[in-house]
PDB file of N, CA and C in Angstrom:
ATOM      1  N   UNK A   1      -7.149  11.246 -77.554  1.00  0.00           N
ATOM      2  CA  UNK A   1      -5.908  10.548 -77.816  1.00  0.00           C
ATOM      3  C   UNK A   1      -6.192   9.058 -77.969  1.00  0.00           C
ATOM      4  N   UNK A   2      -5.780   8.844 -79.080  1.00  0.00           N
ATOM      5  CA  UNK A   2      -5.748   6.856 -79.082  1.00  0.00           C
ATOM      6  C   UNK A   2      -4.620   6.130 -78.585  1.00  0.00           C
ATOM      7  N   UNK A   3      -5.285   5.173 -78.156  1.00  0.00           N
ATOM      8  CA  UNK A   3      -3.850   4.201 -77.676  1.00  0.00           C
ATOM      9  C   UNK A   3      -3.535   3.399 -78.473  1.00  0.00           C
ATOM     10  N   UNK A   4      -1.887   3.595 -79.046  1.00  0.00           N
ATOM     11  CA  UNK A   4      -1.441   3.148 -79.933  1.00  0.00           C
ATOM     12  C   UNK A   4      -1.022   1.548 -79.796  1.00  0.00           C
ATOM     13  N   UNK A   5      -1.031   0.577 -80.370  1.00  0.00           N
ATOM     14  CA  UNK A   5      -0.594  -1.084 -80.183  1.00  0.00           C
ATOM     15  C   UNK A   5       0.470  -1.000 -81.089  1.00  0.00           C
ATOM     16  N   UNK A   6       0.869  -2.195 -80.563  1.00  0.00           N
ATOM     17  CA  UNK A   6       2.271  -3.098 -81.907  1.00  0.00           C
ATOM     18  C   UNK A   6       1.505  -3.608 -83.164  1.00  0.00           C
ATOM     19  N   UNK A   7       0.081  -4.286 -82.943  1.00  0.00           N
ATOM     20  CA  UNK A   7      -0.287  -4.769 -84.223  1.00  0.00           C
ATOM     21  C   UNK A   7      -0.839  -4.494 -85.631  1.00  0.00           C
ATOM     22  N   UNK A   8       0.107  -3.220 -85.169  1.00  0.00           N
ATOM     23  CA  UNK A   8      -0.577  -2.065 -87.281  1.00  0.00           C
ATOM     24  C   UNK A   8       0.409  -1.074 -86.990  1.00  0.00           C
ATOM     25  N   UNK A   9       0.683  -0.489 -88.122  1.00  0.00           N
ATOM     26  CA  UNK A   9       2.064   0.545 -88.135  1.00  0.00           C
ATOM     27  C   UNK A   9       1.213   1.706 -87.595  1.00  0.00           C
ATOM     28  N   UNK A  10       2.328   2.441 -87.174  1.00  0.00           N
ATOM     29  CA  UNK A  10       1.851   3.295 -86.074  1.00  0.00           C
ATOM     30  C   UNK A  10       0.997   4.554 -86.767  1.00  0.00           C
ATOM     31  N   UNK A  11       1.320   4.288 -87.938  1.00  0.00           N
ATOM     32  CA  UNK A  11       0.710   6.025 -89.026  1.00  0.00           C
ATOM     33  C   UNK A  11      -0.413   5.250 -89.259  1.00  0.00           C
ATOM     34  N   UNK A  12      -0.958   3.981 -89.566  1.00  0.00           N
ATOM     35  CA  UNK A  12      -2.040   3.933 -90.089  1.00  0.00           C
ATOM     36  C   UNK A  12      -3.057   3.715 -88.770  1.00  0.00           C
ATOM     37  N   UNK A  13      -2.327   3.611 -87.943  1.00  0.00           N
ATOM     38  CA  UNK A  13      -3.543   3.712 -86.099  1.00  0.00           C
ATOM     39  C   UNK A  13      -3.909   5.251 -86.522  1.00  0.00           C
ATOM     40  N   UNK A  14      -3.113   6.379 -86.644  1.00  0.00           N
ATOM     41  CA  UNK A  14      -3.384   7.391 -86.575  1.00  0.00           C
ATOM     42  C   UNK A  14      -4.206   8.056 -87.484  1.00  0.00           C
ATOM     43  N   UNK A  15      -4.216   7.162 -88.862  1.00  0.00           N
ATOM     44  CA  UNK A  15      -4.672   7.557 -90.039  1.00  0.00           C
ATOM     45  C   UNK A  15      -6.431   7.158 -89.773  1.00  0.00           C
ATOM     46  N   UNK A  16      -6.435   5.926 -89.129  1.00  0.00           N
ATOM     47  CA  UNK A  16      -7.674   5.389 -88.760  1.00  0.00           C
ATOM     48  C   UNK A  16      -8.475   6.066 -87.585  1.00  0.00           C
ATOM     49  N   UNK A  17      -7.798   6.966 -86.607  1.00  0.00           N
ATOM     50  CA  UNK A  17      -8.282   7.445 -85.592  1.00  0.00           C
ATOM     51  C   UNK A  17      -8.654   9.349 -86.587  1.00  0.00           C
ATOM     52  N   UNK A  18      -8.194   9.718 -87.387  1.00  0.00           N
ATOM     53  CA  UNK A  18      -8.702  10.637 -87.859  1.00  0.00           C
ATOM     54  C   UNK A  18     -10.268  10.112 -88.815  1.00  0.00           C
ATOM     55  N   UNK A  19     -10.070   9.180 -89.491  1.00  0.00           N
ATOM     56  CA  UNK A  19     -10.876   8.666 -90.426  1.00  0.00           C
ATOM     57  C   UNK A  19     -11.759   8.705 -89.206  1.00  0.00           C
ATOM     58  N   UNK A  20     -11.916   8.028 -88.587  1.00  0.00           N
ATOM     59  CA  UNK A  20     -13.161   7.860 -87.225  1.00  0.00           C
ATOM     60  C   UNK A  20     -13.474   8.925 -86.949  1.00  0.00           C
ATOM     61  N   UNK A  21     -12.844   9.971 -86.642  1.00  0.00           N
ATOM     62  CA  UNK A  21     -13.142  11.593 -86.367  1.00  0.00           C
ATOM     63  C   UNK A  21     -14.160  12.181 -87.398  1.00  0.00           C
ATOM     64  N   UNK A  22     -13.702  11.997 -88.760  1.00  0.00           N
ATOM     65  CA  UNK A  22     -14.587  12.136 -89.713  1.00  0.00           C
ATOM     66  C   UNK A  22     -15.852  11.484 -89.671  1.00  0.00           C
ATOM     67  N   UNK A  23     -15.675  10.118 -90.080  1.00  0.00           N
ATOM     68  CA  UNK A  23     -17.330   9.487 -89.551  1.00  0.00           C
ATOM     69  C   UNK A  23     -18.046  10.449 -88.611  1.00  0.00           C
ATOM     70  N   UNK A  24     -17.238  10.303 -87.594  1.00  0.00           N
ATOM     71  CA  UNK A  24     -17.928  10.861 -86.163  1.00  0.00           C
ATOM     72  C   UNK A  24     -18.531  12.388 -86.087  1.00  0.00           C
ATOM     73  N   UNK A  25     -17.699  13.014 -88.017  1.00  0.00           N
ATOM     74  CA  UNK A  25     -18.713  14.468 -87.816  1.00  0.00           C
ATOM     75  C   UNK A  25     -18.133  15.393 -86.616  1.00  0.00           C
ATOM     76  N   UNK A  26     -16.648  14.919 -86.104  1.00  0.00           N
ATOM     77  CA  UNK A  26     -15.634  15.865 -85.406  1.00  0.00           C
ATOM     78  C   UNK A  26     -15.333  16.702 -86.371  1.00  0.00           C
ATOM     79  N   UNK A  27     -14.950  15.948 -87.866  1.00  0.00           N
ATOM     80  CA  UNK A  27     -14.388  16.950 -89.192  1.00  0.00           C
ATOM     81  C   UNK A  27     -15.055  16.602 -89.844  1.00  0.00           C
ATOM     82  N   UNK A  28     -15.074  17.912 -90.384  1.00  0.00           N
ATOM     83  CA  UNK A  28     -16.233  18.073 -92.035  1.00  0.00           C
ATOM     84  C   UNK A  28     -15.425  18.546 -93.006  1.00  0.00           C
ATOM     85  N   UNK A  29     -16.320  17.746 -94.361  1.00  0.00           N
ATOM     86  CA  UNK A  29     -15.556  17.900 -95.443  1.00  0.00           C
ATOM     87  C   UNK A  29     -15.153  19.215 -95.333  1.00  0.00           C
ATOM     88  N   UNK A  30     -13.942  20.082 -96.181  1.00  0.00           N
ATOM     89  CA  UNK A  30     -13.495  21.311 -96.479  1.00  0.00           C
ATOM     90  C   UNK A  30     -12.384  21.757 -95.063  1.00  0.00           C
ATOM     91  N   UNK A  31     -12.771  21.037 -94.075  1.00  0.00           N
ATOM     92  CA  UNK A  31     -12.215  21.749 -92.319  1.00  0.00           C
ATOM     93  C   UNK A  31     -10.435  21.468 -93.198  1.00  0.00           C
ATOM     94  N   UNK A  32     -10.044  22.075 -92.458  1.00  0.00           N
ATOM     95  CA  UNK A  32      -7.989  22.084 -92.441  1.00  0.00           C
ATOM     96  C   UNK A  32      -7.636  21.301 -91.375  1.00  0.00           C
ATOM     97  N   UNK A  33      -7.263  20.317 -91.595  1.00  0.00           N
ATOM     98  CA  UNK A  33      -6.306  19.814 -89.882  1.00  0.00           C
ATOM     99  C   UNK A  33      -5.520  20.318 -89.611  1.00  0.00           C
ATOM    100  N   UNK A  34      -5.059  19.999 -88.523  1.00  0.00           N
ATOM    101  CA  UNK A  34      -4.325  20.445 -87.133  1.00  0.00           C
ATOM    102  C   UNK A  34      -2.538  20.499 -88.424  1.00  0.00           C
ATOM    103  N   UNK A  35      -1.588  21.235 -87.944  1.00  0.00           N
ATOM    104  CA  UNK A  35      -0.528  21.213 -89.153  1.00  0.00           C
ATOM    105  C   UNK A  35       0.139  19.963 -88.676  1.00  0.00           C
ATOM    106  N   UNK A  36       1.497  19.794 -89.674  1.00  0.00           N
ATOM    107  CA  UNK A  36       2.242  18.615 -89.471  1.00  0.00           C
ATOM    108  C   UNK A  36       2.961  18.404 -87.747  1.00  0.00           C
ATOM    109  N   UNK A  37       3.346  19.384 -87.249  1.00  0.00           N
ATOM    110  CA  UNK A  37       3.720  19.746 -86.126  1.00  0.00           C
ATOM    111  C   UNK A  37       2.516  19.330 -84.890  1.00  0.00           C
ATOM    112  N   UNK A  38       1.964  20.393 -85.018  1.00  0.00           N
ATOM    113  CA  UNK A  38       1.186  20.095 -83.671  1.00  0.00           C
ATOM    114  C   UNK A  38       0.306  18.753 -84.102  1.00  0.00           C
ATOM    115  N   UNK A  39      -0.065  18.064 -84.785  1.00  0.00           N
ATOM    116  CA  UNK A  39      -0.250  16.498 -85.263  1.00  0.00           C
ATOM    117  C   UNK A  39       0.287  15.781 -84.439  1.00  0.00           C
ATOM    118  N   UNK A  40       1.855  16.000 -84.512  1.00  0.00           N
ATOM    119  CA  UNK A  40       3.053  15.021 -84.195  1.00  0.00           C
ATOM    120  C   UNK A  40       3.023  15.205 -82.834  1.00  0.00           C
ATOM    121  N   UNK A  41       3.133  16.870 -82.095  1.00  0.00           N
ATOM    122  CA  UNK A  41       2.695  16.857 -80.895  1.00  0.00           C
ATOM    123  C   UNK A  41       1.693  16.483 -80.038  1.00  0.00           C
ATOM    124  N   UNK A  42       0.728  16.113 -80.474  1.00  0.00           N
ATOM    125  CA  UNK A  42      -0.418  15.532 -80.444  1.00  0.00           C
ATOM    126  C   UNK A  42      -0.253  14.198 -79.690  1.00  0.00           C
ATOM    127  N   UNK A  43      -0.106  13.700 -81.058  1.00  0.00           N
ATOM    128  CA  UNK A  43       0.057  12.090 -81.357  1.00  0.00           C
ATOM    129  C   UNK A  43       1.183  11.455 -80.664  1.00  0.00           C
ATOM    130  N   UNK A  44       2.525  12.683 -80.187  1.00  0.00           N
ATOM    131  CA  UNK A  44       3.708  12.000 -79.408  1.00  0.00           C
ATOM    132  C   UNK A  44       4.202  11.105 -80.509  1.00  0.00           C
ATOM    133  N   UNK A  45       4.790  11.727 -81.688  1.00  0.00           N
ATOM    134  CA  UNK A  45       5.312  10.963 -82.507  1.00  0.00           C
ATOM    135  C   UNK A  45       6.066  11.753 -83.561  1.00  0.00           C
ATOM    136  N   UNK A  46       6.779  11.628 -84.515  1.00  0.00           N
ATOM    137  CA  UNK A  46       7.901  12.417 -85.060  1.00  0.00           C
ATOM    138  C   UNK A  46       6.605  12.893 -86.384  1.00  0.00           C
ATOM    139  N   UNK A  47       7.513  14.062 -87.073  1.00  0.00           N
ATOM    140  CA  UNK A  47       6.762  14.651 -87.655  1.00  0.00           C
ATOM    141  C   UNK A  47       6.855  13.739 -88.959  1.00  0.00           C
ATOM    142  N   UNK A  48       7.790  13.065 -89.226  1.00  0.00           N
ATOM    143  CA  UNK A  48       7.795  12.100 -90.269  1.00  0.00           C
ATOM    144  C   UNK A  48       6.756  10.847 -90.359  1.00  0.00           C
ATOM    145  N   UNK A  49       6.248  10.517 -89.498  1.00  0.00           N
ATOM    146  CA  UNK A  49       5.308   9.508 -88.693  1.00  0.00           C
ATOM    147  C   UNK A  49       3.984  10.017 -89.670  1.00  0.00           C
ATOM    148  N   UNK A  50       3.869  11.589 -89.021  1.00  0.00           N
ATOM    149  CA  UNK A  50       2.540  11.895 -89.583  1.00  0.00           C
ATOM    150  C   UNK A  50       2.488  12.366 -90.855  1.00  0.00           C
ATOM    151  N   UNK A  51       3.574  12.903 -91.674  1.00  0.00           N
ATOM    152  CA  UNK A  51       4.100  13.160 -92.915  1.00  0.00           C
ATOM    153  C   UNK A  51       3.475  11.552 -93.733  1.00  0.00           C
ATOM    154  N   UNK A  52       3.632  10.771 -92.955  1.00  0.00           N
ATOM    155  CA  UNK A  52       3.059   9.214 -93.695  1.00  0.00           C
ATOM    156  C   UNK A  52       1.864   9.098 -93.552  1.00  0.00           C
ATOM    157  N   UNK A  53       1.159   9.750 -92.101  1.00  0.00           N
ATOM    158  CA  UNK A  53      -0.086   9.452 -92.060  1.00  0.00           C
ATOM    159  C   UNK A  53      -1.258  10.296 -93.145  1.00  0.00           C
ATOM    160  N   UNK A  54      -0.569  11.293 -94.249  1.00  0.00           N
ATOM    161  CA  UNK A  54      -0.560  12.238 -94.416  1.00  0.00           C
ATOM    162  C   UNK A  54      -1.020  12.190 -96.156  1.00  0.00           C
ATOM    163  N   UNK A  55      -0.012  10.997 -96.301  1.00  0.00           N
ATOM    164  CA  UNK A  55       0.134  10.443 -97.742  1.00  0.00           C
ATOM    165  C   UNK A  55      -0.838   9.338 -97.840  1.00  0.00           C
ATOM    166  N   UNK A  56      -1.017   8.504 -96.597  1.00  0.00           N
ATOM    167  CA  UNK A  56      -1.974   7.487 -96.549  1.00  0.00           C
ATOM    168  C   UNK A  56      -3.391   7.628 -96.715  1.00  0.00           C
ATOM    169  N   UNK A  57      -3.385   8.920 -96.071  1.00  0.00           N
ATOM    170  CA  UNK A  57      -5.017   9.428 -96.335  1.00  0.00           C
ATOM    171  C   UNK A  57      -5.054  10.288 -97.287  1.00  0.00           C
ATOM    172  N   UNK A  58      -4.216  10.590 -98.209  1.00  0.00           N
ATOM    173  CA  UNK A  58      -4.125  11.376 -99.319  1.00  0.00           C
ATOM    174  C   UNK A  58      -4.662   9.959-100.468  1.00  0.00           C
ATOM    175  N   UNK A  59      -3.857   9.153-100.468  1.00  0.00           N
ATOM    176  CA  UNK A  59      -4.126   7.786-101.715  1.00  0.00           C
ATOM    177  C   UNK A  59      -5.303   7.125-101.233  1.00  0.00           C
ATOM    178  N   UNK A  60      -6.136   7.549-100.169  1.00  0.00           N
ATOM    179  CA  UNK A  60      -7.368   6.782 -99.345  1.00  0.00           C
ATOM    180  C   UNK A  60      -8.467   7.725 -99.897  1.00  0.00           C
ATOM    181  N   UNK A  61      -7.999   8.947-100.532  1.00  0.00           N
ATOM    182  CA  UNK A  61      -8.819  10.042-100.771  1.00  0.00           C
ATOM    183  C   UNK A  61      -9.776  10.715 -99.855  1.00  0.00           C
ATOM    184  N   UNK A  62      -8.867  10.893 -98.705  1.00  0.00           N
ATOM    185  CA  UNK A  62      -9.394  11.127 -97.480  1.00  0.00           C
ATOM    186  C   UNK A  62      -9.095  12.730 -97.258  1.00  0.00           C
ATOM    187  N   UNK A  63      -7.757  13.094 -97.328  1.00  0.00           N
ATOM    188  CA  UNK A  63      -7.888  14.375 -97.181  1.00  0.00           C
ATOM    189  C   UNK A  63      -7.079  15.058 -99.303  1.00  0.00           C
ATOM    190  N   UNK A  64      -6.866  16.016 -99.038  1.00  0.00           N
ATOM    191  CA  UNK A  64      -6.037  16.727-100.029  1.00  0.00           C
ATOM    192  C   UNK A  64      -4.946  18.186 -99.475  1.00  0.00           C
ATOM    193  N   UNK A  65      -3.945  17.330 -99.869  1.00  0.00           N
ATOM    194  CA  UNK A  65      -2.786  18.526 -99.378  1.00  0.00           C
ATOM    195  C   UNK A  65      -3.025  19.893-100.214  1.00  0.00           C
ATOM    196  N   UNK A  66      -2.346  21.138 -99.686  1.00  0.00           N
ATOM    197  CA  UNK A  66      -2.229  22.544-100.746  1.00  0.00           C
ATOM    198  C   UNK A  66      -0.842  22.641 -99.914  1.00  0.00           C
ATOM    199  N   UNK A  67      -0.129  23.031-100.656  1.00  0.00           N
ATOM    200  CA  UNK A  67       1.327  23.360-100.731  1.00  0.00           C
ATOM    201  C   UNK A  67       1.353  24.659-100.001  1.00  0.00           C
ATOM    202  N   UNK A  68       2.147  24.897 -99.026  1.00  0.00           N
ATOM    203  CA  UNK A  68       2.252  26.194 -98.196  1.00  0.00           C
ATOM    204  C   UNK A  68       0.901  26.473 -97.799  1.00  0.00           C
ATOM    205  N   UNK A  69      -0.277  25.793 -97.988  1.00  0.00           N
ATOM    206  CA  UNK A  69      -1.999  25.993 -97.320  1.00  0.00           C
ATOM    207  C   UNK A  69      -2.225  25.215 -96.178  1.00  0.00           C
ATOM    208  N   UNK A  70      -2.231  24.262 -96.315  1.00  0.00           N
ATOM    209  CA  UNK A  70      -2.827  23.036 -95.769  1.00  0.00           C
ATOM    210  C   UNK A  70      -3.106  21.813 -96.203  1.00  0.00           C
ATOM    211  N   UNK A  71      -3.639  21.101 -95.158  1.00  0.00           N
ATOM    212  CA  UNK A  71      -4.431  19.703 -95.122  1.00  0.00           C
ATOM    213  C   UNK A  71      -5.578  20.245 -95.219  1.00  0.00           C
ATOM    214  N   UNK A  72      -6.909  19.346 -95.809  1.00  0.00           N
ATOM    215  CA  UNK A  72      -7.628  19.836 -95.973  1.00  0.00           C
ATOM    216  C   UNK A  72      -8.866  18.407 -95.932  1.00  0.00           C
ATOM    217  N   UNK A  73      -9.849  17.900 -95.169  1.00  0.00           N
ATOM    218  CA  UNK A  73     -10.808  16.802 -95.758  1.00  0.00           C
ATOM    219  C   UNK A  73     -11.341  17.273 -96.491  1.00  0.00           C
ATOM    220  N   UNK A  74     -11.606  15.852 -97.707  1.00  0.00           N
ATOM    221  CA  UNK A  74     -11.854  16.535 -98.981  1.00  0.00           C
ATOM    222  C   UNK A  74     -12.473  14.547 -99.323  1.00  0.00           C
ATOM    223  N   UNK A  75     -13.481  14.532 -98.424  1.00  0.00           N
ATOM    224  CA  UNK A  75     -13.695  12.817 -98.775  1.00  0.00           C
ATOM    225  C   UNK A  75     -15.073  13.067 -99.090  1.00  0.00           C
ATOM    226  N   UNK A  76     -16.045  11.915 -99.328  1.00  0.00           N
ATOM    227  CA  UNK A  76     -16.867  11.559 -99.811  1.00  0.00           C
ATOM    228  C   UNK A  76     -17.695  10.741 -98.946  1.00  0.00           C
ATOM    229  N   UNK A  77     -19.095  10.428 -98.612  1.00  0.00           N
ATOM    230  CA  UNK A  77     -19.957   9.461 -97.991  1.00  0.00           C
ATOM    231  C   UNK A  77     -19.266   8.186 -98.366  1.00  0.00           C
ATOM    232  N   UNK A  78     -19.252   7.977 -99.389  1.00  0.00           N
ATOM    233  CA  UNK A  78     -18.825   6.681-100.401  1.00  0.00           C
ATOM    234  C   UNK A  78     -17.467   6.450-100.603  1.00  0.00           C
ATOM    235  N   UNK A  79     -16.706   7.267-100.205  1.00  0.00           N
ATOM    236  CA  UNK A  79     -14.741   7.191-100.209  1.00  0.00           C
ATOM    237  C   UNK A  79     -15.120   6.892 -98.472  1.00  0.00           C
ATOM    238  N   UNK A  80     -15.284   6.747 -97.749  1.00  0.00           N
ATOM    239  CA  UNK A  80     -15.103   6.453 -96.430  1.00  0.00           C
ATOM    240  C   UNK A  80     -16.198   5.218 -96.348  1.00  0.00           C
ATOM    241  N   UNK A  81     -16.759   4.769 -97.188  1.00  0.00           N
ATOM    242  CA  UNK A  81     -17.620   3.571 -96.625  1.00  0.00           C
ATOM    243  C   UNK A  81     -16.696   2.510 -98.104  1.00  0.00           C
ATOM    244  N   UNK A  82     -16.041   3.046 -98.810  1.00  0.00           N
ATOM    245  CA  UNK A  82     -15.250   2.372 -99.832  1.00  0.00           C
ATOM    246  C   UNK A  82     -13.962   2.018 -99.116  1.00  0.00           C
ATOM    247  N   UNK A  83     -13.523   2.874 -98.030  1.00  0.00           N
ATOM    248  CA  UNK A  83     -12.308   2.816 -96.984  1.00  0.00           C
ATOM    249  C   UNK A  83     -12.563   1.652 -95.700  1.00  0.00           C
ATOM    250  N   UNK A  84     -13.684   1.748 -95.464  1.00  0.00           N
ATOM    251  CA  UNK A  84     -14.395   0.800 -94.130  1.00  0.00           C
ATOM    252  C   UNK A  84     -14.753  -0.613 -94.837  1.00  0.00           C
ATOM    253  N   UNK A  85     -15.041  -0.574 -95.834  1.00  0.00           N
ATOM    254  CA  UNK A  85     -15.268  -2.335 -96.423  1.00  0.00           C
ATOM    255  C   UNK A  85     -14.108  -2.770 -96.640  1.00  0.00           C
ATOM    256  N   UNK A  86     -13.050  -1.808 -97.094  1.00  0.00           N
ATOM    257  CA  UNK A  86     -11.383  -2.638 -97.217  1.00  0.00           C
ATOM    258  C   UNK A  86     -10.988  -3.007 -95.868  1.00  0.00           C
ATOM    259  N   UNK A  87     -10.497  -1.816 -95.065  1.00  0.00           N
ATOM    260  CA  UNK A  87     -10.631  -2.202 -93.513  1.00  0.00           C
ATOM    261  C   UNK A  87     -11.170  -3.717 -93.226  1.00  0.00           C
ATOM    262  N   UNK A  88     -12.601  -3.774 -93.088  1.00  0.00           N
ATOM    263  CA  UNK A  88     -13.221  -4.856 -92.858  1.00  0.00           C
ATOM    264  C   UNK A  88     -12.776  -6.214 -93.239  1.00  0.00           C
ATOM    265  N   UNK A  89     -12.102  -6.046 -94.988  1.00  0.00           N
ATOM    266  CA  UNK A  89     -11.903  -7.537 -95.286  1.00  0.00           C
ATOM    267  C   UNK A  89     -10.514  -7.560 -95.130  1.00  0.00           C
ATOM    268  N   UNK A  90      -9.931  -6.773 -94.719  1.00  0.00           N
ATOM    269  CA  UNK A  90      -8.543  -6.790 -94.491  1.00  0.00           C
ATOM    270  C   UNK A  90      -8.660  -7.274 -93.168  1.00  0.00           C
ATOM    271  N   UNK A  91      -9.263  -6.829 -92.141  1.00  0.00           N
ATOM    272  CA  UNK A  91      -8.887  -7.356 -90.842  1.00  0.00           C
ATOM    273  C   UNK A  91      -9.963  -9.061 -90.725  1.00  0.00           C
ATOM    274  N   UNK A  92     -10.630  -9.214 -91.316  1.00  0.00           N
ATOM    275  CA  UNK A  92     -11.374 -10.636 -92.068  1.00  0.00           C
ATOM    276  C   UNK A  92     -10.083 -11.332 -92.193  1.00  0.00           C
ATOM    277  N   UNK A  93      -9.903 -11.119 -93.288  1.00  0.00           N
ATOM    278  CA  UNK A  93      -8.480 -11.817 -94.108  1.00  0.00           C
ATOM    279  C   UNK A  93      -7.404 -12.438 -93.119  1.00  0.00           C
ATOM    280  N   UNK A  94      -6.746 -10.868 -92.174  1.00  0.00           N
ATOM    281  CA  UNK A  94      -6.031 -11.610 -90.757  1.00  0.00           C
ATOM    282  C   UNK A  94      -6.612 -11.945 -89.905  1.00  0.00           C
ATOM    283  N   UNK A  95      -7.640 -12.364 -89.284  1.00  0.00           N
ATOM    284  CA  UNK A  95      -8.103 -13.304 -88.086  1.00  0.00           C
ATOM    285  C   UNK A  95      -8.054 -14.723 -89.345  1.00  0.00           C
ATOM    286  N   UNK A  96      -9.068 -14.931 -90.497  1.00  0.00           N
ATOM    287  CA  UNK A  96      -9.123 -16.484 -90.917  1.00  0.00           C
ATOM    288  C   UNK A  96      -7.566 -16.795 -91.042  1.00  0.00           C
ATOM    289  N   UNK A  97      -6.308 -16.102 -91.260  1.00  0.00           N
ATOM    290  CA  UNK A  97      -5.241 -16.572 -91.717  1.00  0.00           C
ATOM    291  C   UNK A  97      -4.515 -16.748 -90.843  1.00  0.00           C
ATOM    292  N   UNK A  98      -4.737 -16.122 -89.586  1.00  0.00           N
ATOM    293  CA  UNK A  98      -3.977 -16.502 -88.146  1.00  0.00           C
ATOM    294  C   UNK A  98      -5.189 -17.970 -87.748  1.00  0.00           C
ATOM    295  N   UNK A  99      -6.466 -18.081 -88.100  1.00  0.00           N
ATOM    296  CA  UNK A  99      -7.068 -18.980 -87.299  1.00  0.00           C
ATOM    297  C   UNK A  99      -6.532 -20.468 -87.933  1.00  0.00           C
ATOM    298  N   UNK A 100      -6.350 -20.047 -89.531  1.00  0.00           N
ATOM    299  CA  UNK A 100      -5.411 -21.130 -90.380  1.00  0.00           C
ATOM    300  C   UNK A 100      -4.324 -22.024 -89.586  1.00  0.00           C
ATOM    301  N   UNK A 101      -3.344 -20.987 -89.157  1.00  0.00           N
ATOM    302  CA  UNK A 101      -1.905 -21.035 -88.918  1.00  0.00           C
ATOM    303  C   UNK A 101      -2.098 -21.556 -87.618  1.00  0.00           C
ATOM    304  N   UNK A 102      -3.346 -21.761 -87.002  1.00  0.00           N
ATOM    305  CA  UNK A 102      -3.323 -22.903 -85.979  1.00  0.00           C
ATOM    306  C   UNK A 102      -4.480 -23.815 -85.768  1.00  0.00           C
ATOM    307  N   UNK A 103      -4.511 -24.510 -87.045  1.00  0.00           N
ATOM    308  CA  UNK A 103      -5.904 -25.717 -87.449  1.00  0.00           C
ATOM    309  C   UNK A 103      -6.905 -25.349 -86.937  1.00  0.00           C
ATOM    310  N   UNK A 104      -7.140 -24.224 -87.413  1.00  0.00           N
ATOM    311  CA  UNK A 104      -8.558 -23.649 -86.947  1.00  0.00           C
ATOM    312  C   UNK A 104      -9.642 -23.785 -88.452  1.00  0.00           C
ATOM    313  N   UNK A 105     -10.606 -24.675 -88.540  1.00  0.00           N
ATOM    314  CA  UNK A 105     -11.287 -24.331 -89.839  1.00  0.00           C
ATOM    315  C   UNK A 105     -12.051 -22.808 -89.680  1.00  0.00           C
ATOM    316  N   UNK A 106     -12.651 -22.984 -90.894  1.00  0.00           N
ATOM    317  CA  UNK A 106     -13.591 -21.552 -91.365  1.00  0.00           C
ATOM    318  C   UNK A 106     -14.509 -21.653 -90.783  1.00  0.00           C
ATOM    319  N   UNK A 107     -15.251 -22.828 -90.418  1.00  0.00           N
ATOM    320  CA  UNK A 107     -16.292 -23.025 -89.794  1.00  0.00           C
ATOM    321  C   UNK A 107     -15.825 -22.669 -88.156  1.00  0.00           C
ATOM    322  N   UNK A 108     -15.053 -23.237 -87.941  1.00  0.00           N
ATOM    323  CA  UNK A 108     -14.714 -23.137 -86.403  1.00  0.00           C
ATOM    324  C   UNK A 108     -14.308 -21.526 -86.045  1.00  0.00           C
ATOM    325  N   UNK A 109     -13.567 -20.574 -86.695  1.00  0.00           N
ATOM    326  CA  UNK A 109     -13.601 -19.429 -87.126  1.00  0.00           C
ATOM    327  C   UNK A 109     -14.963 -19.052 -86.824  1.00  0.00           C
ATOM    328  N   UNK A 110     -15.638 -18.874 -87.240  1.00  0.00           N
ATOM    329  CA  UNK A 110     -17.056 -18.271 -87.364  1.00  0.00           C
ATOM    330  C   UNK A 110     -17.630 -18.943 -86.203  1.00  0.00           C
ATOM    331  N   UNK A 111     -17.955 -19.878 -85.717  1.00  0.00           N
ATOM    332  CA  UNK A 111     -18.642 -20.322 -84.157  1.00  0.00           C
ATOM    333  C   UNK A 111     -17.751 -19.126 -83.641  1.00  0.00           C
ATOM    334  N   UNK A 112     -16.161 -19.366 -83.151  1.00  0.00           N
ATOM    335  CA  UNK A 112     -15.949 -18.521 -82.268  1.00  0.00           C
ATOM    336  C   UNK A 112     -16.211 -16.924 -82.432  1.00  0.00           C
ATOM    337  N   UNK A 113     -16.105 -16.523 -83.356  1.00  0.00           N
ATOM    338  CA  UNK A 113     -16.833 -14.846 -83.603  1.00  0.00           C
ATOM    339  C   UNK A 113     -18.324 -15.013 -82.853  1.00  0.00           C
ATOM    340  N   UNK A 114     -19.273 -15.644 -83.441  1.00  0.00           N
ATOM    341  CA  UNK A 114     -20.511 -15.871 -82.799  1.00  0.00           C
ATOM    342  C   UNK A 114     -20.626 -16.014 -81.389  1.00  0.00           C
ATOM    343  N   UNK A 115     -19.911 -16.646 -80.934  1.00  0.00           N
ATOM    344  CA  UNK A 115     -19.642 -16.930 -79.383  1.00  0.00           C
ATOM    345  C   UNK A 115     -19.186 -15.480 -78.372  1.00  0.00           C
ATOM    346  N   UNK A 116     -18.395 -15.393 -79.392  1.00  0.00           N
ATOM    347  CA  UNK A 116     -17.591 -14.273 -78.772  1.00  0.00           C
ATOM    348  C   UNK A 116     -18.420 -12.772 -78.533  1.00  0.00           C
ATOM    349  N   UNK A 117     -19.255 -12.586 -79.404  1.00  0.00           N
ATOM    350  CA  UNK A 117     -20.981 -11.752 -79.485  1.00  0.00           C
ATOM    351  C   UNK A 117     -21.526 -11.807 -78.505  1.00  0.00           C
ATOM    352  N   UNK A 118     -21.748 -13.011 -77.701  1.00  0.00           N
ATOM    353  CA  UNK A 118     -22.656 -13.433 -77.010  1.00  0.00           C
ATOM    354  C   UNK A 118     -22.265 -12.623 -75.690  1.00  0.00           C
TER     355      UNK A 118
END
């Protein structure tokens, strides 16, 4: 179970905690997930929630729906490392633009990441 935050909509925490499952070789290409229901039971969240999480990893080319079948992963080495570099500069993008929004340069940005390593 992941613990869900305020700072990302709640389907794409969930969308990202399956994607990780995958990396992680929990799911392999072709496997069926869990249905829309027990998902939602799962996750403690409405079935509409995951109905989104559903579509998100469908346009991520992460899984592929079948109508009255299933969910199904249906990704690629390269569709999930094409998914993890967006990720990456997306969450890039919001730390420099929050570090902006309080006179933080780019340079000063980057010491504190470095620091923060240490």
């Amino acid at each position: 179970m992941i613990k869900l935050n305020n700072s990302e909509a709640i389907y794409i925490q969930i969308a990202n905690d399956i994607i990780k499952r995958i990396a992680n070789k929990e799911y392999q290409i072709g496997d069926k997930i869990d249905s829309v229901r027990n998902m939602a039971k799962s996750y403690l969240v409405t079935t509409n929630t995951i109905m989104s999480v559903i579509k998100y990893l469908e346009e991520n080319h992460i899984v592929k729906r079948i109508v009255n079948v299933g969910v199904f992963i249906n990704t690629t080495e390269q569709d999930l490392e094409n998914y993890f570099t967006r990720l990456k500069l997306k969450y890039c993008n919001q730390y420099l633009d929050n570090m902006k929004m309080i006179n933080c340069s780019f340079e000063e940005a980057i010491e504190i990441i470095k620091d923060a390593k240490k």
